[in-house]
Protein backbone atom coordinates (compact mmCIF):
# COMPACT_ATOMS: atom_id res chain seq x y z
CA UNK A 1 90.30 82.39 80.27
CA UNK A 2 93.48 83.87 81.88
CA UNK A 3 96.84 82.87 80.12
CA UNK A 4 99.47 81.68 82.45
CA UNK A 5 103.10 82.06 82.45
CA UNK A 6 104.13 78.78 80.27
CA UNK A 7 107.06 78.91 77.76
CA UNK A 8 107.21 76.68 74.53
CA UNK A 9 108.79 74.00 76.38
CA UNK A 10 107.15 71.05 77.96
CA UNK A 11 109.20 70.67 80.32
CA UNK A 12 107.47 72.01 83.92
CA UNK A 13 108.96 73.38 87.43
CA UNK A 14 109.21 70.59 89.79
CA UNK A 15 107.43 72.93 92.07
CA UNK A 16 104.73 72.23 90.53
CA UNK A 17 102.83 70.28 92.79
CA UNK A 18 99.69 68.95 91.06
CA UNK A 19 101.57 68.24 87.66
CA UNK A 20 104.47 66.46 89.39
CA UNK A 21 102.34 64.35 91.47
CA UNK A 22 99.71 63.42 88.44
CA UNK A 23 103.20 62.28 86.68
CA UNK A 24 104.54 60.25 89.21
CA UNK A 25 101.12 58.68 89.60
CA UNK A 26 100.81 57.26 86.20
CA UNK A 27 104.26 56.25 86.64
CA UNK A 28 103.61 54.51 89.42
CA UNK A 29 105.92 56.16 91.49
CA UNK A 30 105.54 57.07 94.85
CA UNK A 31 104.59 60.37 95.67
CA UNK A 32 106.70 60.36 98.60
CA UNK A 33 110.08 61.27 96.67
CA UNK A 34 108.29 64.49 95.57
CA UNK A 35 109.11 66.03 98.69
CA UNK A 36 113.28 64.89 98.43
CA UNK A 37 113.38 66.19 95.21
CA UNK A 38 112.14 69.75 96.32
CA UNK A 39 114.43 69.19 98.82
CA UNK A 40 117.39 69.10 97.40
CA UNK A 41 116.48 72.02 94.73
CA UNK A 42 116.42 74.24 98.24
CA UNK A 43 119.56 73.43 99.15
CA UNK A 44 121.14 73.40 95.52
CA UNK A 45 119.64 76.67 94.09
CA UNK A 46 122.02 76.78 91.44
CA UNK A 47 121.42 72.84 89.80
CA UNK A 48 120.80 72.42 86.09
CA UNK A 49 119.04 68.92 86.45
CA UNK A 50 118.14 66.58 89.38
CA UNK A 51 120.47 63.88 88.64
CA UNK A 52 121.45 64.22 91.58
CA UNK A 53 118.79 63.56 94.03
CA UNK A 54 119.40 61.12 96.09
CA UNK A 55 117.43 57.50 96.25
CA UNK A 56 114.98 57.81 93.76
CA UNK A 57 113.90 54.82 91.28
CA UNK A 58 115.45 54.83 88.28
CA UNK A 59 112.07 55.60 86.64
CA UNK A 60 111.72 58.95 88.54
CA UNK A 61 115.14 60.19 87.61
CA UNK A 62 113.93 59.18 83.51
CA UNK A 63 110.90 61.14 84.70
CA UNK A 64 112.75 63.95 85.78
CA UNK A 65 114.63 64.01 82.76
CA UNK A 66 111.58 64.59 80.22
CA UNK A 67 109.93 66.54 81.99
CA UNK A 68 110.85 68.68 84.54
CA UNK A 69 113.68 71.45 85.52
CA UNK A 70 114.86 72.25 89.35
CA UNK A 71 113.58 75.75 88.18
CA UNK A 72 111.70 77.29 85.16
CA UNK A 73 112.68 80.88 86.63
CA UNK A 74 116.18 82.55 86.54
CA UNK A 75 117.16 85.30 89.37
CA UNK A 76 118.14 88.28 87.03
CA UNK A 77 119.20 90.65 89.98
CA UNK A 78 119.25 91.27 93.94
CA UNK A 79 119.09 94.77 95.18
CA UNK A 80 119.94 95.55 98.80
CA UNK A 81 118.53 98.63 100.52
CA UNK A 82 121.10 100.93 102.12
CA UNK A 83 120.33 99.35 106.14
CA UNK A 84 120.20 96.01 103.65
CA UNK A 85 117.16 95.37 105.76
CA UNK A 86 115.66 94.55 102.71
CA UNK A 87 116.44 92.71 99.53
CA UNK A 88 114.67 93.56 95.64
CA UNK A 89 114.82 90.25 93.50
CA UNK A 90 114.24 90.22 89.91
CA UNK A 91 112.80 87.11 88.56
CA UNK A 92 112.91 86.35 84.92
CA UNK A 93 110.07 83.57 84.36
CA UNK A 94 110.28 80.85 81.29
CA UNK A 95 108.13 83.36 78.73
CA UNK A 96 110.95 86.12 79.32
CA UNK A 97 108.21 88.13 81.60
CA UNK A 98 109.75 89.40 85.01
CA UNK A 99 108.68 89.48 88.68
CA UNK A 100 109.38 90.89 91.57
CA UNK A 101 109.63 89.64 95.15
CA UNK A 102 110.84 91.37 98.63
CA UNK A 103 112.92 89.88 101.51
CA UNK A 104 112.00 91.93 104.22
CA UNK A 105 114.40 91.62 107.58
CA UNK A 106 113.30 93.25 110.96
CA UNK A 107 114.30 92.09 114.55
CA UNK A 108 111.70 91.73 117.08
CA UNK A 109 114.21 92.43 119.55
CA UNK A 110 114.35 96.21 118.60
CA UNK A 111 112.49 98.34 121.32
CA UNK A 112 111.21 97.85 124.87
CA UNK A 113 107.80 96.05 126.20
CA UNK A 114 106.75 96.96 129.14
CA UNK A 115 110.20 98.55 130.02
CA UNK A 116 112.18 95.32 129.46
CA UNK A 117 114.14 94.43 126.46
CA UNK A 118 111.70 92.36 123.73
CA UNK A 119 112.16 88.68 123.24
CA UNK A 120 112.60 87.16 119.52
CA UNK A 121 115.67 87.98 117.27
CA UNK A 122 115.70 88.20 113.36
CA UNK A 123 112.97 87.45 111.45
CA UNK A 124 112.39 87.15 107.26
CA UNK A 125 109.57 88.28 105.15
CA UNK A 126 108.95 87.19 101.45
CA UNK A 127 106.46 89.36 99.71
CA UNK A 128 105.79 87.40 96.76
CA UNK A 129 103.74 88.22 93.27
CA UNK A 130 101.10 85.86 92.12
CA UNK A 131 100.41 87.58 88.34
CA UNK A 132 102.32 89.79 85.65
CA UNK A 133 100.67 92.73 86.08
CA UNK A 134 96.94 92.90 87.26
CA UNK A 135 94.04 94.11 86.14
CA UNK A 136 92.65 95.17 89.03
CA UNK A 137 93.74 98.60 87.42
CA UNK A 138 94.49 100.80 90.68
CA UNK A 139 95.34 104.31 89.78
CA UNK A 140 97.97 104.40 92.69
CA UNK A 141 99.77 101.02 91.86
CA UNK A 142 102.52 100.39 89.04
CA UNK A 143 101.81 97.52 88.19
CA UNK A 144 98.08 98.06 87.81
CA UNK A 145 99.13 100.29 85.02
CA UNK A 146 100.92 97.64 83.22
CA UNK A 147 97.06 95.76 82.75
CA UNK A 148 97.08 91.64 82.60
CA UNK A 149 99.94 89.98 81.15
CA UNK A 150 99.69 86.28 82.36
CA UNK A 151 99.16 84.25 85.65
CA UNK A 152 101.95 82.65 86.78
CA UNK A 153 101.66 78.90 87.57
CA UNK A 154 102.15 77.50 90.80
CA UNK A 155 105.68 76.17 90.84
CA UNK A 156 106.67 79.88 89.67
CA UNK A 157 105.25 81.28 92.92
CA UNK A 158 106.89 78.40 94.88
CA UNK A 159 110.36 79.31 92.95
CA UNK A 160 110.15 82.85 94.56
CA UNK A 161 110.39 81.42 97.75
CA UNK A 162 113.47 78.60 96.23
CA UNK A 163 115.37 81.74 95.56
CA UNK A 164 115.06 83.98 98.28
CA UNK A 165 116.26 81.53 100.79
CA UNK A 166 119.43 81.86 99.39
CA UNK A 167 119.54 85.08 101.03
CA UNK A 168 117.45 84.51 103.84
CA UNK A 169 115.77 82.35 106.27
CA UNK A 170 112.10 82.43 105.25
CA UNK A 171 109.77 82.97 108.21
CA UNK A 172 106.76 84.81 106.63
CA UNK A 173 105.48 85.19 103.43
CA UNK A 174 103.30 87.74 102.05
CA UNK A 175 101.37 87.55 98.81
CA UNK A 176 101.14 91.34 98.46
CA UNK A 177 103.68 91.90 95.31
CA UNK A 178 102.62 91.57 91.77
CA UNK A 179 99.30 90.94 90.47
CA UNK A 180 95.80 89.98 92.60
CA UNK A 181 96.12 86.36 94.67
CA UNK A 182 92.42 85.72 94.11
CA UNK A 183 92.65 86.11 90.45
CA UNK A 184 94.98 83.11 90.22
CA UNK A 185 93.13 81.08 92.90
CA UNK A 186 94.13 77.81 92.03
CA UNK A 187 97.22 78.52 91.98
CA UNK A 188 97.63 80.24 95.10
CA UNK A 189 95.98 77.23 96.47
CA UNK A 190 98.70 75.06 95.30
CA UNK A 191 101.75 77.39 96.10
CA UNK A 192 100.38 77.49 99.62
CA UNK A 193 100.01 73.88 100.24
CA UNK A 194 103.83 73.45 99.18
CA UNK A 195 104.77 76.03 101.63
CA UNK A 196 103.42 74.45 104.07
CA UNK A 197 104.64 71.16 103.71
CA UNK A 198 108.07 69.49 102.88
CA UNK A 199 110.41 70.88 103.07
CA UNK A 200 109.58 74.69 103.97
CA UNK A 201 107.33 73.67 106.41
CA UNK A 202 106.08 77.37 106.96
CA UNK A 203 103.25 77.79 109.25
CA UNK A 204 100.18 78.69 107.32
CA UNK A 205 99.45 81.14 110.36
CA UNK A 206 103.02 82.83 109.25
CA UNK A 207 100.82 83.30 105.93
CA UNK A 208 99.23 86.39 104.45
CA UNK A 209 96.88 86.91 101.25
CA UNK A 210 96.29 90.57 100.38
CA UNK A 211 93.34 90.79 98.06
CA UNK A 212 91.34 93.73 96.99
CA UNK A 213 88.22 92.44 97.55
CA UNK A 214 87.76 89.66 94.96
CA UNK A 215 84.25 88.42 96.80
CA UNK A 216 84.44 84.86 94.90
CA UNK A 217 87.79 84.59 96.20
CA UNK A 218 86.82 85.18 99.79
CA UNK A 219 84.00 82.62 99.50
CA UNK A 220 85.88 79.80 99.20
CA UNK A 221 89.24 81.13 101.54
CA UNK A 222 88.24 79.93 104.50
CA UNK A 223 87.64 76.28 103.13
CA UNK A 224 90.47 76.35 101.57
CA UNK A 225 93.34 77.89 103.39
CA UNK A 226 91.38 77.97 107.01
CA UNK A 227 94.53 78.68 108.71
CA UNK A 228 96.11 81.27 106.13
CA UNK A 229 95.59 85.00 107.03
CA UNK A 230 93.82 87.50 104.72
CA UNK A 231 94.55 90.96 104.28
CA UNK A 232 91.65 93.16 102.54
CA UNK A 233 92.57 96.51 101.17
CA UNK A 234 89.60 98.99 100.98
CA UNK A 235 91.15 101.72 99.29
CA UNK A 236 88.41 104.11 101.01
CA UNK A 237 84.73 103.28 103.15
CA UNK A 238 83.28 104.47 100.47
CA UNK A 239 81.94 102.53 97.24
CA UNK A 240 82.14 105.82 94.42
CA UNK A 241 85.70 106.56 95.95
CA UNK A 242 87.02 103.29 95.75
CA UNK A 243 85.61 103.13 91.87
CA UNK A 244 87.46 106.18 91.10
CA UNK A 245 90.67 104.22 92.98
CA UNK A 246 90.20 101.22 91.56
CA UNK A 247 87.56 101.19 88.30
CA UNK A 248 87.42 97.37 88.75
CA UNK A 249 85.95 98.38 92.27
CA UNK A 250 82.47 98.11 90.67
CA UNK A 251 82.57 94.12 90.43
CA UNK A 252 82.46 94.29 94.26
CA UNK A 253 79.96 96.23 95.56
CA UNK A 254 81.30 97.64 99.19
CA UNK A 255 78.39 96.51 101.05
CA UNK A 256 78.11 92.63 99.25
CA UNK A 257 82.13 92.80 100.25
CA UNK A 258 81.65 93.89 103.94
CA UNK A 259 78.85 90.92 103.56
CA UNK A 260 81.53 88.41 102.31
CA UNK A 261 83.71 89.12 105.28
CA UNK A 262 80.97 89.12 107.95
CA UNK A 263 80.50 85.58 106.55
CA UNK A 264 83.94 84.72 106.10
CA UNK A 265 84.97 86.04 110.05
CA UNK A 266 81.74 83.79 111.57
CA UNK A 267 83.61 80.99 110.13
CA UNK A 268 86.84 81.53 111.09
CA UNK A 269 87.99 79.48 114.66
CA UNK A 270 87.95 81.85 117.48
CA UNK A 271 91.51 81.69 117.81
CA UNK A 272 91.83 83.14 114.41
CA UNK A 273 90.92 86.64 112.97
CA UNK A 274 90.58 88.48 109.85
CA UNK A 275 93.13 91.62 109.18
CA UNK A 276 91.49 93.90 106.97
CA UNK A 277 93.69 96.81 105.84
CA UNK A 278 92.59 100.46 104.60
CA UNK A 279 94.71 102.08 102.32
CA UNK A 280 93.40 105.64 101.87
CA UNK A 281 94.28 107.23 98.63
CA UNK A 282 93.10 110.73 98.68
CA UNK A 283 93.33 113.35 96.32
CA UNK A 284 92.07 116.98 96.38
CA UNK A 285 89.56 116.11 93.86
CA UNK A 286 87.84 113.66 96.06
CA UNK A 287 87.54 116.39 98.87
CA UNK A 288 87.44 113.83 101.16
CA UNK A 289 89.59 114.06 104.14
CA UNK A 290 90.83 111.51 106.60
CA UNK A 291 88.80 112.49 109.43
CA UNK A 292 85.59 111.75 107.26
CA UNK A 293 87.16 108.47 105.83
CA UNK A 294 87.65 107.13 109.90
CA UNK A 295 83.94 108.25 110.33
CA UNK A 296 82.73 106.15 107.30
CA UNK A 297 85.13 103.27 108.10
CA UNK A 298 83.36 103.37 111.41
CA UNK A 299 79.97 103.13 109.81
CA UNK A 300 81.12 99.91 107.96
């Protein structure tokens, strides 16, 4: 069983969703404060307890107390890129492991369509890790090298989010930074559902999950997270090149994979479509070249 990122306190993020709820339920408090309390986190990054929250029983604040913190995760740095167009954080999590996530700013305005000047304005992108490290083991990725560390729970992958918007206006989010979503399923099933509700309110359309190809994974997406988008990387259109990419490759057999997403696309409402990425990888030992890799990708 995978570890996940848990320190030797008991005391849990309040972002997390399914422990705070299954609290407040044997309590017998209403799990309609949940969504205040998260609230006011957002808009006071920088609290050291929730004494603060406004108009909760006096049981939920004695809750609060034994149990939870606004945040189990400390920002450690923020690195802007020379346009500052896009911000580096570095998250320190309760068991003294790190993170990383992205704010990525672009404006839709930039450009013509059509000869006129393009609607929209600034946007924000968090790309957002769901594991330390990954054992996916991709030759091309650093933090495949690092191997499996630890899962991180689901109030950890909502904190990313807590502290980037104190840099940014979240519009999109983007679970292609540390680690392999569908390795941490349940968690990514969590972290989503808080996005999407009080008080981020993101649109699960304004989602993304990149995965590898984890085929379990993609099985159950769709029932899931049927409005969430999903990114699949390839690595190559062919199955002995993606194994020498990615070793773990040979858990998910290209052809049972392109089978998963035939499945997975039939289900999805019309309105809706799959976005499956290719990242080619090549190397002069493959002697492959890209012209080849388009034909096989064609062939798929």
């Amino acid at each position: 069983m995978a570890s996940s990122s848990k320190a030797p306190s008991s005391r849990r993020s309040v972002f997390d969703a399914v422990h705070i709820r299954s609290e407040f339920s044997a309590a017998g408090i209403s799990a309609h404060f949940i969504p205040l309390i998260w609230k006011y986190v957002l808009q006071n990054p920088r609290c050291s307890d929730l004494d603060g929250v406004p108009s909760l029983p006096a049981a939920a604040y004695a809750l609060l107390r034994q149990k939870f913190r606004p945040t189990t995760s400390t920002l450690t740095a923020a690195a802007d890129s020379k346009d500052r167009t896009t911000t580096k954080l570095l998250i320190c999590l309760q068991n003294g492991e790190s993170v990383e996530a992205v704010v990525m700013r672009y404006d839709t305005r930039l450009g013509k369509y059509d000869g006129k000047p393009r609607p929209g304005g600034v946007r924000s992108t968090l790309c957002v890790s769901s594991q330390v490290g990954c054992k996916m083991g991709c030759r091309f990725c650093a933090t495949g090298t690092m191997g499996f560390k630890s899962n991180l729970s689901s109030g950890e992958i909502v904190e990313q989010l807590v502290h980037a918007s104190r840099y940014s206006q979240i519009r999109n989010v983007v679970f292609m930074g540390m680690g392999e979503p569908m390795n941490n399923y349940n968690a990514l099933v969590e972290a989503i559902g808080v996005f999407t509700g009080s008080p981020f309110q993101l649109s699960p359309k304004r989602i993304t999950v990149s995965t590898v190809g984890i085929i379990h994974g993609i099985n159950k997406f769709n029932g899931d997270l049927p409005k969430v988008n999903l990114a699949v990387s390839l690595h190559a259109p062919d199955q002995d090149i993606r194994c020498q990419i990615m070793p773990a490759a040979r858990a998910f057999p290209l052809g049972k994979l392109m089978n998963a997403l035939q499945s997975y696309q039939n289900e999805r409402p019309s309105s809706l479509s799959i976005l499956c990425l290719m990242e080619l990888t090549i190397r002069r030992s493959m002697h492959i070249s890209l012209v080849n890799c388009l034909k096989r990708l064609k062939r798929l």
